[in-house]
N, C-alpha and C. Protein backbone atom coordinates (compact mmCIF):
# COMPACT_ATOMS: atom_id res chain seq x y z
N UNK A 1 168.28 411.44 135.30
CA UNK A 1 168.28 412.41 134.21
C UNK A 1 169.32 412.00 133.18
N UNK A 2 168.60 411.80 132.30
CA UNK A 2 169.30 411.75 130.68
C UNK A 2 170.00 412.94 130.38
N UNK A 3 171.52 413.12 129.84
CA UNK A 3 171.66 414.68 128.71
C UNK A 3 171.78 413.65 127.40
N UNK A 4 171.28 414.48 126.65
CA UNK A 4 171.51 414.17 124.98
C UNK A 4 172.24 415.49 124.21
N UNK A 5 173.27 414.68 123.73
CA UNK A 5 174.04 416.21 122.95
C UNK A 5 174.20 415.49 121.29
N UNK A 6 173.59 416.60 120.75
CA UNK A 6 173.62 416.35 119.50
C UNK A 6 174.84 416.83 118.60
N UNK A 7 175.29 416.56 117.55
CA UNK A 7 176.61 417.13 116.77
C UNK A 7 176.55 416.90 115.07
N UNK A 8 177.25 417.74 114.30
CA UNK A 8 176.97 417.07 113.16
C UNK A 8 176.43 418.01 111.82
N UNK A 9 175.72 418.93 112.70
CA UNK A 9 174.90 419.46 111.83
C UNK A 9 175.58 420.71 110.91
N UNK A 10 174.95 420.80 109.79
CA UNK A 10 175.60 421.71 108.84
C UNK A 10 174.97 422.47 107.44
N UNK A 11 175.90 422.61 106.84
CA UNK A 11 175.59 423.47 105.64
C UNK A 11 176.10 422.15 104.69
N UNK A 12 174.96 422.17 104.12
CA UNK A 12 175.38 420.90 102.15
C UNK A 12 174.93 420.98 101.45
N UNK A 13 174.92 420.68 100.23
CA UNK A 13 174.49 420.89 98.88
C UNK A 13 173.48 419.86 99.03
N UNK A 14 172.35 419.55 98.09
CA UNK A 14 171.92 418.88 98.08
C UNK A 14 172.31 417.97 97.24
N UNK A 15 172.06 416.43 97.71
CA UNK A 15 172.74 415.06 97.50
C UNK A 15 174.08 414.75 97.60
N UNK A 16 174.36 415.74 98.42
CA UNK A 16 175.57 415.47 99.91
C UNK A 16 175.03 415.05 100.82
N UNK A 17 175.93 414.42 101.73
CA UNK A 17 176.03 413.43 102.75
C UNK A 17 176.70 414.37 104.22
N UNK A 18 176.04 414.07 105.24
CA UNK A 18 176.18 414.39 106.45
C UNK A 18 176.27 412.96 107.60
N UNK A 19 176.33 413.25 108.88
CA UNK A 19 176.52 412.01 109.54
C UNK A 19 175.41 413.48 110.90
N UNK A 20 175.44 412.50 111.46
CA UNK A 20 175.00 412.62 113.13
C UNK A 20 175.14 412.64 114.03
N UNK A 21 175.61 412.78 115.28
CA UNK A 21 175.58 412.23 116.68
C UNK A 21 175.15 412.85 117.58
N UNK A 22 174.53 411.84 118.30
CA UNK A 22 173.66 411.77 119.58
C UNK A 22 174.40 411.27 120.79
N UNK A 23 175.39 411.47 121.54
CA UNK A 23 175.51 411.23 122.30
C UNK A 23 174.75 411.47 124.12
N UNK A 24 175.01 410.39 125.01
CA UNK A 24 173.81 410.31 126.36
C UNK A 24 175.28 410.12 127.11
N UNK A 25 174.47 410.88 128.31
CA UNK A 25 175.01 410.64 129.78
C UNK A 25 174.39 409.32 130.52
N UNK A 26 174.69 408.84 131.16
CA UNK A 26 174.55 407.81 132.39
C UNK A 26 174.64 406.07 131.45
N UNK A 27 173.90 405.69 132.34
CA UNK A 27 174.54 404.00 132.26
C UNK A 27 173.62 403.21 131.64
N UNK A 28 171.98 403.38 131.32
CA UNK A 28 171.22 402.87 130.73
C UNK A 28 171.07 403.37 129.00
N UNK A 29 171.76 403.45 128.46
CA UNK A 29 171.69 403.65 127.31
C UNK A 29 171.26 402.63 126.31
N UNK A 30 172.44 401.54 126.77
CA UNK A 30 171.79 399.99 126.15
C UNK A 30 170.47 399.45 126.28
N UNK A 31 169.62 400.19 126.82
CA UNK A 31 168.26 399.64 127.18
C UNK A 31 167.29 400.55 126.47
N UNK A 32 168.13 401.50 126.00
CA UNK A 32 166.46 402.52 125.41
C UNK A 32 166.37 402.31 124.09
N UNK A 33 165.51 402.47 123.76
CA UNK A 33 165.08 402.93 122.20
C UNK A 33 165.55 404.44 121.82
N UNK A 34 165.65 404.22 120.36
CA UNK A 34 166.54 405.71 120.11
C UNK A 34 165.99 406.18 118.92
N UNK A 35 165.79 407.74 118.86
CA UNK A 35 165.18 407.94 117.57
C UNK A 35 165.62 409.43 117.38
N UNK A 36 165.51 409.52 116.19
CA UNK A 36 165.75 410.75 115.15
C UNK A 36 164.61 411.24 114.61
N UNK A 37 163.98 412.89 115.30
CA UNK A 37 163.12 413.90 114.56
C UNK A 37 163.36 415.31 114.27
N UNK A 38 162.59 415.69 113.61
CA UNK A 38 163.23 416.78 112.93
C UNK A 38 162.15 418.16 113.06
N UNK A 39 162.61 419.05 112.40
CA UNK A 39 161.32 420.03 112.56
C UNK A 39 161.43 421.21 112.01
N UNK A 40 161.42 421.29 110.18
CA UNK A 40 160.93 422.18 110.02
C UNK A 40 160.75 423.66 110.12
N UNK A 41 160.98 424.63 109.71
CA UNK A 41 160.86 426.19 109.79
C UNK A 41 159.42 426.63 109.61
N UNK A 42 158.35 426.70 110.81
CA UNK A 42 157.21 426.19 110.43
C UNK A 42 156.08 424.79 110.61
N UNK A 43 156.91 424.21 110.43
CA UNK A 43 156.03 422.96 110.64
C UNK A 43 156.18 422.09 112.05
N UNK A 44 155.77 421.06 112.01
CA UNK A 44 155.70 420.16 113.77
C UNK A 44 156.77 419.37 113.30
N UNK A 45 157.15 418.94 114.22
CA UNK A 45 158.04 418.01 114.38
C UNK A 45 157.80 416.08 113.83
N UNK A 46 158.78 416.12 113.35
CA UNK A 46 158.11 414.57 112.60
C UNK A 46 159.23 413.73 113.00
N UNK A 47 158.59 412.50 113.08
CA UNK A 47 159.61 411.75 113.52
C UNK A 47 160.16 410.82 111.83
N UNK A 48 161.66 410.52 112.09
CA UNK A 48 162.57 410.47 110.94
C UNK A 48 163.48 408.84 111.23
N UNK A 49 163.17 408.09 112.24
CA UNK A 49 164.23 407.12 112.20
C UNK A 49 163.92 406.73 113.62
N UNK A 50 163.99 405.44 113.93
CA UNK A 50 164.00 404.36 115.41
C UNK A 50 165.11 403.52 115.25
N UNK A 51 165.43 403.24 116.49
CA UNK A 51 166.71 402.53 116.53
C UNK A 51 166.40 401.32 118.16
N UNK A 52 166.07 400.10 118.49
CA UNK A 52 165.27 399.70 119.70
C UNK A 52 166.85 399.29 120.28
N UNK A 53 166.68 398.58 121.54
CA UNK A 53 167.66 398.33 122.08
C UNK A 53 168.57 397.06 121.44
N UNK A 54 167.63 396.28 120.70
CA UNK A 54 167.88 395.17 119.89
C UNK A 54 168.53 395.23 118.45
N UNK A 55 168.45 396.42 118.45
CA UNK A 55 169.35 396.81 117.01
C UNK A 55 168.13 397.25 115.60
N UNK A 56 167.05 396.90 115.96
CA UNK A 56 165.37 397.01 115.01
C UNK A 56 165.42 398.03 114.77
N UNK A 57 165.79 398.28 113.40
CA UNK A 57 165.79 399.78 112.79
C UNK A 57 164.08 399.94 111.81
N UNK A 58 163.61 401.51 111.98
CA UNK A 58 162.62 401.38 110.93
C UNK A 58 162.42 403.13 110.75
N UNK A 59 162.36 403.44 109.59
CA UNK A 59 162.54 404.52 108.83
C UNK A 59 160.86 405.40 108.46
N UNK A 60 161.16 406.93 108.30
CA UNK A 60 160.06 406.98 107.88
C UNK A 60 159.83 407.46 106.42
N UNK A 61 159.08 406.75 105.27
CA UNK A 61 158.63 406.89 104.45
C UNK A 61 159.68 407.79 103.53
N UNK A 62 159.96 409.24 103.90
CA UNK A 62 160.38 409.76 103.69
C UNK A 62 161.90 410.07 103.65
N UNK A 63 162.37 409.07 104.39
CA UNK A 63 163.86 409.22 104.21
C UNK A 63 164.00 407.57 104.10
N UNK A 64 163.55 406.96 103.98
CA UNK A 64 163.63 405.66 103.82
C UNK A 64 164.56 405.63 102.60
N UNK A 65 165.80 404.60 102.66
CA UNK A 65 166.82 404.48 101.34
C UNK A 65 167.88 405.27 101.54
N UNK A 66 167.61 406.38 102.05
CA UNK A 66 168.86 407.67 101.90
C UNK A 66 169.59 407.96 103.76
N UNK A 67 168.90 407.34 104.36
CA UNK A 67 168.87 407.82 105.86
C UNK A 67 169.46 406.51 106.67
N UNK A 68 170.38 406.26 107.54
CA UNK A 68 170.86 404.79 107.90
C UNK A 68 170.91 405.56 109.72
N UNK A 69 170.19 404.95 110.19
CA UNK A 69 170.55 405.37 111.89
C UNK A 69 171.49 403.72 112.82
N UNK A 70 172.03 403.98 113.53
CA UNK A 70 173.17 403.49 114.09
C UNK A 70 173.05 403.56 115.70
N UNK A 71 173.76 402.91 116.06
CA UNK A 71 174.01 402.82 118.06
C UNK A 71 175.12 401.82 118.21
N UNK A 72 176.09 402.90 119.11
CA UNK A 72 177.37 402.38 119.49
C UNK A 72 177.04 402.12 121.53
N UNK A 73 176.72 401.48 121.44
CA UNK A 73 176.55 401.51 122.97
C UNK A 73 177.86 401.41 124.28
N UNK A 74 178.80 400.68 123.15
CA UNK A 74 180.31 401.34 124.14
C UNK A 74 180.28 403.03 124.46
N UNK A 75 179.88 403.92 123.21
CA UNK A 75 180.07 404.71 123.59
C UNK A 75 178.95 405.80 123.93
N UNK A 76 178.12 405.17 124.26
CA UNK A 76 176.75 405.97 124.35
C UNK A 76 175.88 407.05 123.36
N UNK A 77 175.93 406.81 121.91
CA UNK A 77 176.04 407.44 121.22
C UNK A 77 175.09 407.08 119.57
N UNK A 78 173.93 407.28 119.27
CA UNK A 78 173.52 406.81 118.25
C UNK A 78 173.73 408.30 116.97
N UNK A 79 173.40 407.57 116.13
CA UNK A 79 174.36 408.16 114.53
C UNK A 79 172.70 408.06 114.01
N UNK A 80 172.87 408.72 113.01
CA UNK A 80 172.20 409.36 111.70
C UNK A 80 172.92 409.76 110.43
N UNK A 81 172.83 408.77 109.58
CA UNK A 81 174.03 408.91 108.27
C UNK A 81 172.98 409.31 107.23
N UNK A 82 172.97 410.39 106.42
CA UNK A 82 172.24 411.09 105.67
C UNK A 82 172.93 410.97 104.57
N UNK A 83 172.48 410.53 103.47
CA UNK A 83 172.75 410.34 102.16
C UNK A 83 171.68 411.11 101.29
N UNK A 84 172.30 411.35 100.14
CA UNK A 84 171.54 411.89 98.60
C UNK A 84 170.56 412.90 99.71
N UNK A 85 170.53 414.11 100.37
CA UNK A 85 170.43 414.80 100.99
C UNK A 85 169.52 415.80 100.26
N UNK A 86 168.32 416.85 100.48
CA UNK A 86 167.37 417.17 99.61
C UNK A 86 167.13 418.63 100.02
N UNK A 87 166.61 419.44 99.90
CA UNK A 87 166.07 420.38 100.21
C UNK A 87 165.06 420.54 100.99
N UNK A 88 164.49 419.34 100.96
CA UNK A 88 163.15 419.78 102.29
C UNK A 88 163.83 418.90 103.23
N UNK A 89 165.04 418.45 103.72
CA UNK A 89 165.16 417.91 104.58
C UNK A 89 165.89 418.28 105.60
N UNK A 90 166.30 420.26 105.46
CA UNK A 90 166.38 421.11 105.94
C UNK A 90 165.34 421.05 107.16
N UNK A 91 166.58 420.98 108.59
CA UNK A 91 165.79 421.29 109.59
C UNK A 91 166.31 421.21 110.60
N UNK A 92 165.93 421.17 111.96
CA UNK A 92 166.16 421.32 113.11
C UNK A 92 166.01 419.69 113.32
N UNK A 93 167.15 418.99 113.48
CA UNK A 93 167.38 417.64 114.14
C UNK A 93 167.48 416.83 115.51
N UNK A 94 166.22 416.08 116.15
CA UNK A 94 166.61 416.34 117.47
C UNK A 94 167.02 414.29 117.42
N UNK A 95 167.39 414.14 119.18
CA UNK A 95 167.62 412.70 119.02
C UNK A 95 166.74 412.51 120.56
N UNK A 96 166.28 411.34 120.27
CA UNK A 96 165.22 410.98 121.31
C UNK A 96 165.80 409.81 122.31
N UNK A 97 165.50 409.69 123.44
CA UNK A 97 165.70 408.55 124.10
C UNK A 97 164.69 408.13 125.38
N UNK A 98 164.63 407.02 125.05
CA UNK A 98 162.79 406.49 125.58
C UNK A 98 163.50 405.09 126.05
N UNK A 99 162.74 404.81 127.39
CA UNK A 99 162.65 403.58 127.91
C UNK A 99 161.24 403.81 128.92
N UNK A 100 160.38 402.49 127.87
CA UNK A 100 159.15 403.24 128.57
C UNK A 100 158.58 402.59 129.98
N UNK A 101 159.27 401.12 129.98
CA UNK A 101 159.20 400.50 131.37
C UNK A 101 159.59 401.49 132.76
N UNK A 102 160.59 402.19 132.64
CA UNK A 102 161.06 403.25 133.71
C UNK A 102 160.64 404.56 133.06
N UNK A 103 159.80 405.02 132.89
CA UNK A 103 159.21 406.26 131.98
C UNK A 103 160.08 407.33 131.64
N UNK A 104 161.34 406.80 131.22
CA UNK A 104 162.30 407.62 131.28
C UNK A 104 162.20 408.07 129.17
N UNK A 105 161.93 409.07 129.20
CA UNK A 105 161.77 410.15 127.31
C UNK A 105 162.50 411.13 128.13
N UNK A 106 163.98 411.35 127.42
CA UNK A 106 164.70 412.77 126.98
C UNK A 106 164.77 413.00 125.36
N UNK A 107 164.95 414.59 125.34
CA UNK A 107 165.10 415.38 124.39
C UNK A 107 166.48 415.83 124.08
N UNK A 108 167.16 416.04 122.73
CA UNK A 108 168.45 416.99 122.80
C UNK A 108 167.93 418.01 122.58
N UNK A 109 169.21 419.41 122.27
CA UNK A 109 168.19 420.33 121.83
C UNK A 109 168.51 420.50 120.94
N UNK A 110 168.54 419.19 119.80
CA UNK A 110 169.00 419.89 118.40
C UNK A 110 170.08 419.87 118.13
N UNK A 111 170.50 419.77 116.39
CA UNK A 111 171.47 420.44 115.16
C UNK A 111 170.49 420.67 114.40
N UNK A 112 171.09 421.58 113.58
CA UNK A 112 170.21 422.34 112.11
C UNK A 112 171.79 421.82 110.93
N UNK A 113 170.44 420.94 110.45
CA UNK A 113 170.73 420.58 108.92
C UNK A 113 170.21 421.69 108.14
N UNK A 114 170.80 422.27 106.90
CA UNK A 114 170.43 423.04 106.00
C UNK A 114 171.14 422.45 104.66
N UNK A 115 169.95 422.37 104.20
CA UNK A 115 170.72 421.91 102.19
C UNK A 115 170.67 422.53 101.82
N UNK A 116 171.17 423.26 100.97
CA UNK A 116 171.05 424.30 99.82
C UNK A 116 170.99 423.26 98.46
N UNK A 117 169.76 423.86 97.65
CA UNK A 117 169.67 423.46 96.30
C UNK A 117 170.13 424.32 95.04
C-alpha cells in the first residue's frame, strides 16, 4: 500500500503562481510513473501532467507552457509548479501513482486550487 499526501493548495489571483506536493510512503517510488489530475466543481476528472520513472514529462494541452511537474525521488515526492494561473483551473488536485508491471495505481485525496479572477 501506497499513501499519497498532497500539499500546496490555495487561494490566488489569477496569473499567480502556486507549487505542489505529492508526497508517497514506501520504497518503490523511483519506479512509478507519476501524474497530476484535477476535477472540477461538476465536471470528471481530467488528467493534467505525467511524470515516468525516467524523468519523460508530457502535459495536457491545456496547461501545457504554464504547468512544470517534477520528482525528487530522495525524497519521495513529485511537484506541480503552476504558473500564469487562470480561472478555470480552479479545482480539486489529485496526484497519481502507477506502476503497472506490479499493478500497483494509488490515489491522494486531493488539494483545492481556487483562482479568483
Amino acid at each position: 500500500q501506497v499513501q499519497l499526501v498532497e500539499s500546496g493548495g490555495g487561494l490566488v489571483q489569477a496569473g499567480g503562481s502556486l507549487r505542489l506536493s505529492c508526497a508517497a510512503s514506501g520504497s518503490m517510488f523511483r519506479l512509478a510513473t507519476l501524474g497530476w489530475y484535477r476535477q472540477a466543481p461538476g465536471k470528471q476528472r481530467e488528467w493534467v501532467a505525467t511524470i515516468t520513472s525516467n524523468g519523460f514529462t508530457n502535459y495536457a494541452d491545456s496547461v501545457k507552457g504554464r504547468f512544470t511537474i517534477s520528482r525528487d525521488n530522495a525524497k519521495n515526492t513529485v511537484y506541480l509548479q503552476m504558473n500564469s494561473l487562470k480561472a478555470e483551473d480552479t479545482a480539486d488536485y489529485y496526484c497519481n501513482f502507477k506502476i503497472v508491471r506490479f499493478a500497483m495505481d494509488y490515489w491522494g485525496k486531493g488539494t483545492l486550487v481556487t483562482v479568483s479572477s
